[in-house]
PDB file of N, CA and C in Angstrom:
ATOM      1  N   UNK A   1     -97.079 -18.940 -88.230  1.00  0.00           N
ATOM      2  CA  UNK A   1     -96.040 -18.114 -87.664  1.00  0.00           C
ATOM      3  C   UNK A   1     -96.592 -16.746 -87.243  1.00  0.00           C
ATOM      4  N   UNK A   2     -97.387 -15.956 -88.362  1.00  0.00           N
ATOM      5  CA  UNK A   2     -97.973 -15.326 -87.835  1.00  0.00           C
ATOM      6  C   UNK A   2     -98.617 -14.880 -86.525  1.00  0.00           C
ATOM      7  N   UNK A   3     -99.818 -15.637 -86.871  1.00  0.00           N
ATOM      8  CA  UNK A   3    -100.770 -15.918 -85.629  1.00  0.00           C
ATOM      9  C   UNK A   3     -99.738 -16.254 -84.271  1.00  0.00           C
ATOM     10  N   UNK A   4     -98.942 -16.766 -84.333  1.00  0.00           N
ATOM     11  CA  UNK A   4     -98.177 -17.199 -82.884  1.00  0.00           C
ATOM     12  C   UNK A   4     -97.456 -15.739 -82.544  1.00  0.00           C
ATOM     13  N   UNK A   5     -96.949 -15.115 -83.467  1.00  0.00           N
ATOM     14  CA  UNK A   5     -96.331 -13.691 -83.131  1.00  0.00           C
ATOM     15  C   UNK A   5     -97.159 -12.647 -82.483  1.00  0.00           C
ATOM     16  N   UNK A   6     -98.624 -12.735 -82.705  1.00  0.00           N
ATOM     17  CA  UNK A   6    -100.002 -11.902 -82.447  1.00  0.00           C
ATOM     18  C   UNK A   6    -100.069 -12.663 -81.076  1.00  0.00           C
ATOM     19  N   UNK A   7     -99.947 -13.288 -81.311  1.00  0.00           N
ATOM     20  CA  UNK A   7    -100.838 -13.920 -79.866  1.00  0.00           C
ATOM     21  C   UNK A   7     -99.720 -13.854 -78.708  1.00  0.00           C
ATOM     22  N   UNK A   8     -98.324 -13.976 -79.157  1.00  0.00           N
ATOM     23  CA  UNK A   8     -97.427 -14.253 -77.827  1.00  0.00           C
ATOM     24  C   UNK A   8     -96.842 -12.318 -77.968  1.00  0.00           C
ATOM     25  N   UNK A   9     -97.609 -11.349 -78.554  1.00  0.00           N
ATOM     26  CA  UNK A   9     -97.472 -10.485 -78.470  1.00  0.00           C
ATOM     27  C   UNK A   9     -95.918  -9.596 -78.701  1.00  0.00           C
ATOM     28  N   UNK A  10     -95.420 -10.308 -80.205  1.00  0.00           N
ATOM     29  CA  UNK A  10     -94.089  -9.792 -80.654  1.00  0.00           C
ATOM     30  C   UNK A  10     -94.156  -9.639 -82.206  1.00  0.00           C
ATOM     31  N   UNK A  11     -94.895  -8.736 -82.093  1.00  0.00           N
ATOM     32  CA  UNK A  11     -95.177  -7.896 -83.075  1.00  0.00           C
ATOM     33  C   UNK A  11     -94.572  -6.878 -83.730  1.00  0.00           C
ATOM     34  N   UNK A  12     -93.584  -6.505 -82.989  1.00  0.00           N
ATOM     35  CA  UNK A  12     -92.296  -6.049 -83.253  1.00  0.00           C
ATOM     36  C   UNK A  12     -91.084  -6.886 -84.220  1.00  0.00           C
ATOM     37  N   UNK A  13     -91.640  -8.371 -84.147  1.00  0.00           N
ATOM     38  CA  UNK A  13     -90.860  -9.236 -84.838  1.00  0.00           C
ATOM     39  C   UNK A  13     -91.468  -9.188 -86.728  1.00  0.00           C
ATOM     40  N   UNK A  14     -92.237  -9.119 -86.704  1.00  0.00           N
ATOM     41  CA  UNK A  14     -92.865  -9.215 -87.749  1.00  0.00           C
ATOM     42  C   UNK A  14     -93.165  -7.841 -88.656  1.00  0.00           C
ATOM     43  N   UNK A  15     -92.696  -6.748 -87.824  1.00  0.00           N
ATOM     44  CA  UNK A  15     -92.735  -5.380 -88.450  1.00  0.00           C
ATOM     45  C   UNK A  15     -91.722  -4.857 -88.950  1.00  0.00           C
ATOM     46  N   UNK A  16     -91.339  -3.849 -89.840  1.00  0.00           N
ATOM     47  CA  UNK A  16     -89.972  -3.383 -90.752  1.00  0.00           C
ATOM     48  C   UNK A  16     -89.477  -2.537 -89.500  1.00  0.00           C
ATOM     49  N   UNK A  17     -88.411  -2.377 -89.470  1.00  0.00           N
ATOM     50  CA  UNK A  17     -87.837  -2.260 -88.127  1.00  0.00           C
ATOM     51  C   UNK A  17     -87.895  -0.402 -88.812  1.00  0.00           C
ATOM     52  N   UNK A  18     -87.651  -0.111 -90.347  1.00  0.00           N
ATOM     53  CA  UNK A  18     -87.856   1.426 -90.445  1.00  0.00           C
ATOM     54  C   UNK A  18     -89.350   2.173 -90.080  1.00  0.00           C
ATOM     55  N   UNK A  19     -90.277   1.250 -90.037  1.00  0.00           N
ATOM     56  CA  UNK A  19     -91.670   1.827 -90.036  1.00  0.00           C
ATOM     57  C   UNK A  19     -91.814   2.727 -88.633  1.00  0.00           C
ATOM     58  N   UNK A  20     -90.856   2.492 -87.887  1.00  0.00           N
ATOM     59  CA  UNK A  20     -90.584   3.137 -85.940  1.00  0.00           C
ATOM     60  C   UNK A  20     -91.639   2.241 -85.090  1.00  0.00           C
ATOM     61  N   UNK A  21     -92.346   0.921 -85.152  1.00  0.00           N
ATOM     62  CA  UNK A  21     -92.693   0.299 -84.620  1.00  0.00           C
ATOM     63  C   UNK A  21     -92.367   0.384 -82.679  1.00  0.00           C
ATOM     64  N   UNK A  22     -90.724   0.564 -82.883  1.00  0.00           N
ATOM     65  CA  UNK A  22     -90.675   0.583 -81.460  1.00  0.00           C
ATOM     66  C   UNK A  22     -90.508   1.740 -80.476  1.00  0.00           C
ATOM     67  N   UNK A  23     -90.665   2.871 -81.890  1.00  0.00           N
ATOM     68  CA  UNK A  23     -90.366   4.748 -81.576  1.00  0.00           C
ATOM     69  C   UNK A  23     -91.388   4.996 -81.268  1.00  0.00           C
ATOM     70  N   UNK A  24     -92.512   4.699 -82.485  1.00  0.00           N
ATOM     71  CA  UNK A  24     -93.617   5.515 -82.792  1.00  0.00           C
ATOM     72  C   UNK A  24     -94.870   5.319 -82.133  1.00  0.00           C
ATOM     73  N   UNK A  25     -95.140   5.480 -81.268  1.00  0.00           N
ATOM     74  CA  UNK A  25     -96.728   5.323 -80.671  1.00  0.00           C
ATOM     75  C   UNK A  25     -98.002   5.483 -81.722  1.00  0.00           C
ATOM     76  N   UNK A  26     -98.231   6.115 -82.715  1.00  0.00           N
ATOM     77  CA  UNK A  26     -99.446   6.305 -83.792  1.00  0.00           C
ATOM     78  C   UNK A  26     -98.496   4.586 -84.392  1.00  0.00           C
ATOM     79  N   UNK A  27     -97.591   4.427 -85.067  1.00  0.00           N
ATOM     80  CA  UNK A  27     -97.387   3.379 -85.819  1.00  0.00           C
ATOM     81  C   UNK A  27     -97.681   1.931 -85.061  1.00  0.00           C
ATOM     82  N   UNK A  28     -97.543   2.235 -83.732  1.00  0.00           N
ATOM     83  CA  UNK A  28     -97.591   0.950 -82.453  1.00  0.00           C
ATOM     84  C   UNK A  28     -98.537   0.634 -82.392  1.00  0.00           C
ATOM     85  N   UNK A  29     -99.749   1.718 -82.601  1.00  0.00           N
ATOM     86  CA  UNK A  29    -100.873   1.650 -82.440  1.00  0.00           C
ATOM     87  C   UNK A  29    -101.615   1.184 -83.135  1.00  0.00           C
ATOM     88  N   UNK A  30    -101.573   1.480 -84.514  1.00  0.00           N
ATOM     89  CA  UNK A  30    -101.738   0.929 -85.636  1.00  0.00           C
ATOM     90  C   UNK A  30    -101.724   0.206 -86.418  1.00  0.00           C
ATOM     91  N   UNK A  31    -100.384  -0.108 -86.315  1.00  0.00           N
ATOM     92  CA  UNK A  31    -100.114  -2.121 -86.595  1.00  0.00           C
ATOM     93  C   UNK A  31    -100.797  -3.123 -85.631  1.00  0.00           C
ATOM     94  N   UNK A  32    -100.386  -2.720 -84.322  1.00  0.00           N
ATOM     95  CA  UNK A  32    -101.474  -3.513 -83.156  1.00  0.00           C
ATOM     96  C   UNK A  32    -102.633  -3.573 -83.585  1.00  0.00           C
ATOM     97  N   UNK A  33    -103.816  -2.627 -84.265  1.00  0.00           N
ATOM     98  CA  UNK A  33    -104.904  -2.525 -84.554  1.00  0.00           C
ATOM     99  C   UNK A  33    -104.768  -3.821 -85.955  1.00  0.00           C
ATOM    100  N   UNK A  34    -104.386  -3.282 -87.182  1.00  0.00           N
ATOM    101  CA  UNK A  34    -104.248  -4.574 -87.923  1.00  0.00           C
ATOM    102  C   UNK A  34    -104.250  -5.610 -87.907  1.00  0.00           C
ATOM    103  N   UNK A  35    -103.524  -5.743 -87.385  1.00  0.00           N
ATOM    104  CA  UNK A  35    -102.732  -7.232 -86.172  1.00  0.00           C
ATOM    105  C   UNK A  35    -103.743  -8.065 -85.415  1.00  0.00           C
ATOM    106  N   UNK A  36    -104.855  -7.073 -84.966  1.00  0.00           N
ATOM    107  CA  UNK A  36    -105.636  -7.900 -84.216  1.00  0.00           C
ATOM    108  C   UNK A  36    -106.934  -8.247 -85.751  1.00  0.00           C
ATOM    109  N   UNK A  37    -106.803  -7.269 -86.434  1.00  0.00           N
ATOM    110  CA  UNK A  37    -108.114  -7.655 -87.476  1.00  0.00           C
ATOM    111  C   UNK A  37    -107.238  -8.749 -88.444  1.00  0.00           C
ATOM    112  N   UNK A  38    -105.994  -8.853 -88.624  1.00  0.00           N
ATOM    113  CA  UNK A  38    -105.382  -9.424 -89.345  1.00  0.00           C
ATOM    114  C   UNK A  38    -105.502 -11.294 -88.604  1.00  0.00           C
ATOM    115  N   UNK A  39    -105.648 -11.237 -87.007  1.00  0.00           N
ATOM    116  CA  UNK A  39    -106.174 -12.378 -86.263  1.00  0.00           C
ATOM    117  C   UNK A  39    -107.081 -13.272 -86.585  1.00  0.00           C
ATOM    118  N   UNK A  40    -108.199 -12.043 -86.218  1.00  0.00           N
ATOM    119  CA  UNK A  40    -109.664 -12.694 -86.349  1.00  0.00           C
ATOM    120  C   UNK A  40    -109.811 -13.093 -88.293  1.00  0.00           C
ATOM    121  N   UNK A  41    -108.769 -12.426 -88.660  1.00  0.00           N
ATOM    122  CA  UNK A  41    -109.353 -13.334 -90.384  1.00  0.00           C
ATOM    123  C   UNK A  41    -108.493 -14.784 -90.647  1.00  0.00           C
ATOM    124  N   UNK A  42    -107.752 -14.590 -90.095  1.00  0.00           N
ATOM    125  CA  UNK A  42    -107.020 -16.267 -90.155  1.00  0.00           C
ATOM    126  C   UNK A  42    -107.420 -17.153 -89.292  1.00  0.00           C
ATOM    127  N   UNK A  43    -109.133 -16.738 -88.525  1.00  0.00           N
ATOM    128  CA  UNK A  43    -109.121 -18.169 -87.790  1.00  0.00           C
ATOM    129  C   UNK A  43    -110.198 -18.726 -88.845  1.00  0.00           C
ATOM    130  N   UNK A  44    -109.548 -20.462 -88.038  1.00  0.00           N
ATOM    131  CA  UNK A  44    -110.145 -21.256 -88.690  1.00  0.00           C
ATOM    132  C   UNK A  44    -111.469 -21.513 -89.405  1.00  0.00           C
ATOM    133  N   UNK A  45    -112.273 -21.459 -88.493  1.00  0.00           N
ATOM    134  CA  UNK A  45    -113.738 -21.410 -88.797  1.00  0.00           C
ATOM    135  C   UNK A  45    -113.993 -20.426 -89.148  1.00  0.00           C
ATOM    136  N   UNK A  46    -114.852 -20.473 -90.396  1.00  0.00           N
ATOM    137  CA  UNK A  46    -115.836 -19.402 -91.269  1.00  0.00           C
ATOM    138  C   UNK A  46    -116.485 -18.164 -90.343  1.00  0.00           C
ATOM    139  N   UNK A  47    -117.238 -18.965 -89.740  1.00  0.00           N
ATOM    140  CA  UNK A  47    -118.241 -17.791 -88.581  1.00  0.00           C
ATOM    141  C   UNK A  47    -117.402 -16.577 -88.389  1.00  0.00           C
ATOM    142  N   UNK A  48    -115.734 -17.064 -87.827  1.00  0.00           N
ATOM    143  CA  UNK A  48    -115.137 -16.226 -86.834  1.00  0.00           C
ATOM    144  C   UNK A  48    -114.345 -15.525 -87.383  1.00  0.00           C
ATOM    145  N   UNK A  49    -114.267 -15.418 -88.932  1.00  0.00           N
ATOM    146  CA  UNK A  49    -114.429 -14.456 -89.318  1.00  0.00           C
ATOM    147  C   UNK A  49    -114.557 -13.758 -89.850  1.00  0.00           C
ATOM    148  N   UNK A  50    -114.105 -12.090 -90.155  1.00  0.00           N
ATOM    149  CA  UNK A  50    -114.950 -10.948 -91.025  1.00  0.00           C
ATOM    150  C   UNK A  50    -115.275 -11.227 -92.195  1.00  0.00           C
ATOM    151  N   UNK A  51    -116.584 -10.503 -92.451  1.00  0.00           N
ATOM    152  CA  UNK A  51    -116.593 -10.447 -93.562  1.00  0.00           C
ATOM    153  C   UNK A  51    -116.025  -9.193 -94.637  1.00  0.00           C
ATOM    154  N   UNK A  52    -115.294  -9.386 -96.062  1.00  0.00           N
ATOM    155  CA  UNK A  52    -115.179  -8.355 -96.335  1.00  0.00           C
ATOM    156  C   UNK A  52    -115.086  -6.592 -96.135  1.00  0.00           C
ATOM    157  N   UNK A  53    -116.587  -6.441 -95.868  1.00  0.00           N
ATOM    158  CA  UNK A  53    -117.222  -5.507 -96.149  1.00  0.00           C
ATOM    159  C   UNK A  53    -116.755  -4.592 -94.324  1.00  0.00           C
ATOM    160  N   UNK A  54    -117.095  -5.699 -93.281  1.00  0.00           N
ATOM    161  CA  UNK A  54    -116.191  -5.576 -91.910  1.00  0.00           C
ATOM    162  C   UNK A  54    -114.900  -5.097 -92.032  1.00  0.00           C
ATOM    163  N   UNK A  55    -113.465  -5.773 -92.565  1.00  0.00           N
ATOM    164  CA  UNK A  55    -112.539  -5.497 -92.744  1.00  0.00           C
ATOM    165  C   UNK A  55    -112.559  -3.879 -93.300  1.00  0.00           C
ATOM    166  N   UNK A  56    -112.941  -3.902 -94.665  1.00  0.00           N
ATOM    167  CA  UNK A  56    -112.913  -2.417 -95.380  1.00  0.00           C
ATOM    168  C   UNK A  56    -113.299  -1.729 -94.109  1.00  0.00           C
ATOM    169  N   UNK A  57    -114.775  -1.728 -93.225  1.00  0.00           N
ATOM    170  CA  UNK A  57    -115.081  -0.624 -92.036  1.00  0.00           C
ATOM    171  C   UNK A  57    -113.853  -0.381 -91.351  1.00  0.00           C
ATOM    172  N   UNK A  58    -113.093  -1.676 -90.984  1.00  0.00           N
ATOM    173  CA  UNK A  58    -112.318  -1.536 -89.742  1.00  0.00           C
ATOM    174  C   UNK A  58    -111.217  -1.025 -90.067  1.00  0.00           C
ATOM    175  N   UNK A  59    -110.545  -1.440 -91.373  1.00  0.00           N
ATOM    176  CA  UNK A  59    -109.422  -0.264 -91.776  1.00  0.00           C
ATOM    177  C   UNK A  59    -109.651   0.659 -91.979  1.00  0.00           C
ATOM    178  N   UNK A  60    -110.734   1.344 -92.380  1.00  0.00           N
ATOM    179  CA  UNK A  60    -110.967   2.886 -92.411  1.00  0.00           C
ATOM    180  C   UNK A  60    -111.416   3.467 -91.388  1.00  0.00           C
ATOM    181  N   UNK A  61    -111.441   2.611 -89.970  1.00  0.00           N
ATOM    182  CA  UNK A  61    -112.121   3.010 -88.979  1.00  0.00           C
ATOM    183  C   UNK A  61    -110.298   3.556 -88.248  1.00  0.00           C
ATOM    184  N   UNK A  62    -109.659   2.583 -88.357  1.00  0.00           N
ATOM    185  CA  UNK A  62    -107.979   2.298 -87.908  1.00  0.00           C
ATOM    186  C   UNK A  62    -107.130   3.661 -88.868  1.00  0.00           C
ATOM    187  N   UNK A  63    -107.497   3.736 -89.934  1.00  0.00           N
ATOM    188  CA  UNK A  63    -106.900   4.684 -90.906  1.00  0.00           C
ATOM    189  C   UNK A  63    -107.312   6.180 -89.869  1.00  0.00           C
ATOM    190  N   UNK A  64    -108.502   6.355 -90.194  1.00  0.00           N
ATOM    191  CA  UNK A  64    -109.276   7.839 -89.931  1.00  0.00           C
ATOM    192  C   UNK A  64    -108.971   8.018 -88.004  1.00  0.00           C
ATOM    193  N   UNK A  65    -108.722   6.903 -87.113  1.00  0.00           N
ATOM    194  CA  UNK A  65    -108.385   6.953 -85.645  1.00  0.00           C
ATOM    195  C   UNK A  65    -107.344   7.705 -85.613  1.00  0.00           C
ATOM    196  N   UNK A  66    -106.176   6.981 -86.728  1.00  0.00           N
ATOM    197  CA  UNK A  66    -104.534   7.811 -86.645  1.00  0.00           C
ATOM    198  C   UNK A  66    -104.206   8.911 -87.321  1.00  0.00           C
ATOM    199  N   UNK A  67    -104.979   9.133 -88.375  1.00  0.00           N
ATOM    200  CA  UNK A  67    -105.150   9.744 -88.952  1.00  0.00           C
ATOM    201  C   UNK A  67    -104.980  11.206 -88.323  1.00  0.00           C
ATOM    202  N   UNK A  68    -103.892  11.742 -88.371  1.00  0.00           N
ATOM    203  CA  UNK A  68    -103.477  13.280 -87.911  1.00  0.00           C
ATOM    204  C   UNK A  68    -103.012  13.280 -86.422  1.00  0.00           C
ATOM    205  N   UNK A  69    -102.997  12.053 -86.186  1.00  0.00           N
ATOM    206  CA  UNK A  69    -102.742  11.991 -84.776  1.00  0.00           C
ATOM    207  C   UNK A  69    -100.959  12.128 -83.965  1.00  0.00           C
ATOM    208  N   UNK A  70    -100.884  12.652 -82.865  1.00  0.00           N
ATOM    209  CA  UNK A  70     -99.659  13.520 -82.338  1.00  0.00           C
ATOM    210  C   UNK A  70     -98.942  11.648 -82.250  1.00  0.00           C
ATOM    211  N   UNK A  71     -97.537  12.017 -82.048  1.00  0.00           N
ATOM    212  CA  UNK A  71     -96.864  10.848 -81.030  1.00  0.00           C
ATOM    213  C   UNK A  71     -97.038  11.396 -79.667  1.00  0.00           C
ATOM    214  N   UNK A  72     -97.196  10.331 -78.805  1.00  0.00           N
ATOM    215  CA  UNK A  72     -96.960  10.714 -77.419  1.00  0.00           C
ATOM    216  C   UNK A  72     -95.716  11.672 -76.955  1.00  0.00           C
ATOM    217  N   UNK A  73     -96.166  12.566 -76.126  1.00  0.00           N
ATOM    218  CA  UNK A  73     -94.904  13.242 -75.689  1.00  0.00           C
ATOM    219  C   UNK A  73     -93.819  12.912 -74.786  1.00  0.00           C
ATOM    220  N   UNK A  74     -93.145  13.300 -74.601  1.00  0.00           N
ATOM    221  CA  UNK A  74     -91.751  12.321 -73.178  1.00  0.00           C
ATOM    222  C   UNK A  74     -91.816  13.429 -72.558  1.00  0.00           C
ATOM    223  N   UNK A  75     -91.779  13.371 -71.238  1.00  0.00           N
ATOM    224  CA  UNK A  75     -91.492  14.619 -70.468  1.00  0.00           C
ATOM    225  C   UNK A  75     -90.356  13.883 -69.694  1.00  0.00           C
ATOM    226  N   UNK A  76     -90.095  15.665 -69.593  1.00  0.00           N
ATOM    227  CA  UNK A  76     -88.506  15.579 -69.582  1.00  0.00           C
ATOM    228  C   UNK A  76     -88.674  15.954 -67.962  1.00  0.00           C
ATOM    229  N   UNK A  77     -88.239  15.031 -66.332  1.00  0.00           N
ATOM    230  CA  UNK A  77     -88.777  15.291 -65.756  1.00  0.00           C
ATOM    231  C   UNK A  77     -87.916  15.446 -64.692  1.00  0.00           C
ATOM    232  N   UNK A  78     -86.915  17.191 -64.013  1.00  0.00           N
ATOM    233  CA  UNK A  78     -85.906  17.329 -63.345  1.00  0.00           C
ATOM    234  C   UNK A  78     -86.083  16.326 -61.921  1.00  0.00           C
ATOM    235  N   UNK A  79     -84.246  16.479 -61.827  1.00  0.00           N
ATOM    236  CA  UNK A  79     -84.626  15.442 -60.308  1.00  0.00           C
ATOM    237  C   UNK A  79     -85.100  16.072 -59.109  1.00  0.00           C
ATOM    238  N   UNK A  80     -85.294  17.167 -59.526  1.00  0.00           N
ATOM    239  CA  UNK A  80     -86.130  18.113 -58.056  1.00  0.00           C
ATOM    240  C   UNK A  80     -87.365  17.469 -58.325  1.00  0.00           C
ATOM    241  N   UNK A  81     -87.739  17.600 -59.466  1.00  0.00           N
ATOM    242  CA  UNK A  81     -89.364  17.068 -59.357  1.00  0.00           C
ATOM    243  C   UNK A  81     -89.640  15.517 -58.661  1.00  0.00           C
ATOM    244  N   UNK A  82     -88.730  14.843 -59.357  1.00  0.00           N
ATOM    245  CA  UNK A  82     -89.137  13.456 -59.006  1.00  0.00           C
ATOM    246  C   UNK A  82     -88.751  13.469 -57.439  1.00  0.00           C
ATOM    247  N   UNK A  83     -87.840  14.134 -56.504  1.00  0.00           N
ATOM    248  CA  UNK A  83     -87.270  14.079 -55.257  1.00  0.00           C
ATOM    249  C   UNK A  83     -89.171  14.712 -54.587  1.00  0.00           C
ATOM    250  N   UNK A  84     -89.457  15.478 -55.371  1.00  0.00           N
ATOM    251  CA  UNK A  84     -90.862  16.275 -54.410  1.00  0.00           C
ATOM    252  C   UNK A  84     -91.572  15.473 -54.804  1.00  0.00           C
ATOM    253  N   UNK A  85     -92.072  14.310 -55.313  1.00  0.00           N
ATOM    254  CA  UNK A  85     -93.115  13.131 -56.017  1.00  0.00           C
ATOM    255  C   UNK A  85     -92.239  12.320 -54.682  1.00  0.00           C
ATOM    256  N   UNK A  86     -91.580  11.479 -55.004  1.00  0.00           N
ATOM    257  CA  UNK A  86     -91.203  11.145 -53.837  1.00  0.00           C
ATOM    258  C   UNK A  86     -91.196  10.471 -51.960  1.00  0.00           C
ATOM    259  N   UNK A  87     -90.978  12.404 -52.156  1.00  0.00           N
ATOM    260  CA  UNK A  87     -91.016  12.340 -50.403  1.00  0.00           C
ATOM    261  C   UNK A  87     -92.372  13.089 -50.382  1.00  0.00           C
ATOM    262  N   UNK A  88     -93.728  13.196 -51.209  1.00  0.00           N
ATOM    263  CA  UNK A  88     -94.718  14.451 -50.628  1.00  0.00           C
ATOM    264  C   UNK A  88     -95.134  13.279 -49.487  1.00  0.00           C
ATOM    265  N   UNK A  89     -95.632  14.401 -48.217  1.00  0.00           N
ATOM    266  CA  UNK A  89     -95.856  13.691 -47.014  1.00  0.00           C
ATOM    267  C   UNK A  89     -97.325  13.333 -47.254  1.00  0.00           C
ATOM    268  N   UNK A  90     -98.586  13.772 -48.390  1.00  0.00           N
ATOM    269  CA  UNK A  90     -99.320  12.745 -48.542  1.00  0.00           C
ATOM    270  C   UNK A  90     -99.629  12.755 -49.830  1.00  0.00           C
ATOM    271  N   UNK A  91    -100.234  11.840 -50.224  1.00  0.00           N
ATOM    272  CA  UNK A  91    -100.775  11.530 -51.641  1.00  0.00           C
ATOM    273  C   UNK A  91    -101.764  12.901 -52.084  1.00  0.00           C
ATOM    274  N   UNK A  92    -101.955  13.145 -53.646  1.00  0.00           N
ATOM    275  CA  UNK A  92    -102.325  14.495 -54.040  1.00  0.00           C
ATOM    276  C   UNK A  92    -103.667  13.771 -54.396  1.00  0.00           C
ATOM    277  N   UNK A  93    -104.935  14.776 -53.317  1.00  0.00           N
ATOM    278  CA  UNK A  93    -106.009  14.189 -53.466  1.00  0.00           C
ATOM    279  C   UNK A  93    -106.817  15.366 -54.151  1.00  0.00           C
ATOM    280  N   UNK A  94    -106.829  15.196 -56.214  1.00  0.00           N
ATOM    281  CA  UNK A  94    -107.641  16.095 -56.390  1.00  0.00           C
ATOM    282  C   UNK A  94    -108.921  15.243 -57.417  1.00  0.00           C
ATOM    283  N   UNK A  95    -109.969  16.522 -56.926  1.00  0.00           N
ATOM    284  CA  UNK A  95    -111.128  15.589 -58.195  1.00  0.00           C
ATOM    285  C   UNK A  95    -111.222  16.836 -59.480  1.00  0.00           C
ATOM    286  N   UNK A  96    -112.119  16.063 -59.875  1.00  0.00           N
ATOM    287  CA  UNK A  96    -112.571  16.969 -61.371  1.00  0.00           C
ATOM    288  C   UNK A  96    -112.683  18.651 -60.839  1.00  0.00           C
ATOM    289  N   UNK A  97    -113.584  18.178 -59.966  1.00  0.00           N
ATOM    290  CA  UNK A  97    -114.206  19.877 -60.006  1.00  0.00           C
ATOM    291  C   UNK A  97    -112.916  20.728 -59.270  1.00  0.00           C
ATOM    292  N   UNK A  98    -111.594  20.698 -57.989  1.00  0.00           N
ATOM    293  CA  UNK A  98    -111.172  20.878 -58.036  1.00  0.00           C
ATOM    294  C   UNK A  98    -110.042  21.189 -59.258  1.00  0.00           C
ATOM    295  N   UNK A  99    -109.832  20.208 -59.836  1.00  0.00           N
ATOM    296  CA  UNK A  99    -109.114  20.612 -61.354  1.00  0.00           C
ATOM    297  C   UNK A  99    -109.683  21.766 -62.063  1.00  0.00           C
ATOM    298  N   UNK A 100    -110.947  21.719 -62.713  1.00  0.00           N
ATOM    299  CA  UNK A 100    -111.648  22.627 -63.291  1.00  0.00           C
ATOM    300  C   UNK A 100    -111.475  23.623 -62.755  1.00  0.00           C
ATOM    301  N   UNK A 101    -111.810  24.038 -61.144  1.00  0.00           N
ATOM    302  CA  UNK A 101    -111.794  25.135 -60.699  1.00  0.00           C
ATOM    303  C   UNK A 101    -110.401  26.158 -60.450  1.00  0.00           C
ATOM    304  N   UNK A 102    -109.180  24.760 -60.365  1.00  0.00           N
ATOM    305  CA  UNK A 102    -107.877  25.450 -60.286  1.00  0.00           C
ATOM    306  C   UNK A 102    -107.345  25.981 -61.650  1.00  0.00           C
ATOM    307  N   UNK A 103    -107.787  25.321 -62.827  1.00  0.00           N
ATOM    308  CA  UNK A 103    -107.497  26.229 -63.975  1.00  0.00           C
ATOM    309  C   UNK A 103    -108.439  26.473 -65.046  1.00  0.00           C
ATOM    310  N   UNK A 104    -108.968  26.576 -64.691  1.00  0.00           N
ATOM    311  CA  UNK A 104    -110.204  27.289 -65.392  1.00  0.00           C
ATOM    312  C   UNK A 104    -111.217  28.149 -64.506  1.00  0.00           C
ATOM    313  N   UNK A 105    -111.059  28.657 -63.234  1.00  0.00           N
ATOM    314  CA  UNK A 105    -111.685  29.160 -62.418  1.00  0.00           C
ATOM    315  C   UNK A 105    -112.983  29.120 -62.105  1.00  0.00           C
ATOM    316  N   UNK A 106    -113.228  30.115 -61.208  1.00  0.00           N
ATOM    317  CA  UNK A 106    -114.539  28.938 -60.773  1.00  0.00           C
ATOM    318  C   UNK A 106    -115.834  29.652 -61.432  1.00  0.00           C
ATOM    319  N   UNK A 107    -115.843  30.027 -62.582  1.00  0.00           N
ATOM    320  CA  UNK A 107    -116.946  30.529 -63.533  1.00  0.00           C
ATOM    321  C   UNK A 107    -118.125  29.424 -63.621  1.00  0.00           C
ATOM    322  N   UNK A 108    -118.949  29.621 -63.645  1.00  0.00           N
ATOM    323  CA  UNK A 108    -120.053  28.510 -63.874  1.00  0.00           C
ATOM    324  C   UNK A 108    -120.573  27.936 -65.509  1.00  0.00           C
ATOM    325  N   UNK A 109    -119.673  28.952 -66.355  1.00  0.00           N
ATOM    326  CA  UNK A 109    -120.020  28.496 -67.628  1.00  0.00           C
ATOM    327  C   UNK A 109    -118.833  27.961 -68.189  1.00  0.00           C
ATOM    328  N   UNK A 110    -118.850  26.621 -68.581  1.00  0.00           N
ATOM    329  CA  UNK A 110    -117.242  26.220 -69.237  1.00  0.00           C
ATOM    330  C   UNK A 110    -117.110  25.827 -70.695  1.00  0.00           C
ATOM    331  N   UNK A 111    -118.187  26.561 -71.597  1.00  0.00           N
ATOM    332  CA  UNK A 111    -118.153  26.582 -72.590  1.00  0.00           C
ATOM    333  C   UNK A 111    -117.405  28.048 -73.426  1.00  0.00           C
ATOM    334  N   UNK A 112    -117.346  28.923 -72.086  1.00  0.00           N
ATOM    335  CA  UNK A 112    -116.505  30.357 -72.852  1.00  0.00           C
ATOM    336  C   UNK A 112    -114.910  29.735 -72.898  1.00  0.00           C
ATOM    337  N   UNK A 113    -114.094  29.912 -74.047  1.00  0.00           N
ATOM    338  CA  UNK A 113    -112.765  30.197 -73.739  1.00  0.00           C
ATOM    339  C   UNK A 113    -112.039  31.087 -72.640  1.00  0.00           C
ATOM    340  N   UNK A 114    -110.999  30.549 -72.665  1.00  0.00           N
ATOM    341  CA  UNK A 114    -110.633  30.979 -71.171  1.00  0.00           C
ATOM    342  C   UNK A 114    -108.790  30.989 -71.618  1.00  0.00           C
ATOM    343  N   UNK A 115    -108.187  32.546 -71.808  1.00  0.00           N
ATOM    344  CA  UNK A 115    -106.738  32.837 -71.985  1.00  0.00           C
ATOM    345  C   UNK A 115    -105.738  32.367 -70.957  1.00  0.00           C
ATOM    346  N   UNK A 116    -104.650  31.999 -71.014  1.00  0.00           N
ATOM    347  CA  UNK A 116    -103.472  31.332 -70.062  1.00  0.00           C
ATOM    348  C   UNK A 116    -102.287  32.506 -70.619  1.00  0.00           C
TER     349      UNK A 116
END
């Protein structure tokens, strides 16, 4: 039952509906991560999978990832904005160094802090 919930990707079925599974982006993230190590140990054959000592890495690898980590933010996004996304008469063509240079100016060292 498991394994069929992982694989047809309803993982939401199998999670405590208080944990915020379907709120929380760090918790989404996180169970997904399990979920997939929780996979590879229920298959059949030996080879495929972990050993022990793997598992312990990978949960503390999954622990220490979320570990302090933000939820995603929602932006809250007026309908003027989305009306100027929209209709802009062309697509917004910027690269890195334009970015860099529009807010962070065009200093050649980008290791100084820089006040807003």
């Amino acid at each position: 039952m498991a394994v069929n919930k992982i694989q047809n990707h309803a993982l939401n079925e199998l999670v405590d509906p208080f944990l915020g599974f379907d709120k929380d982006f760090v918790v989404r993230r996180m169970v997904t991560s399990v979920a997939e190590l929780a996979f590879r140990c229920l298959q059949q054959q030996r080879e495929m999978r972990p050993t022990m000592e793997e598992v312990l890495e990978i949960l503390k690898r999954i622990e220490n990832e979320n570990y302090g980590a933000e939820k995603a933010d929602v932006l809250d996004i007026s309908e003027d904005d989305v009306g100027l996304l929209k209709h802009a008469s062309s697509p917004l063509q910027l690269s890195a160094d334009s970015m860099s240079d529009q807010f962070l100016g065009s200093s050649s060292s980008t290791n100084t802090p820089h006040s807003y």
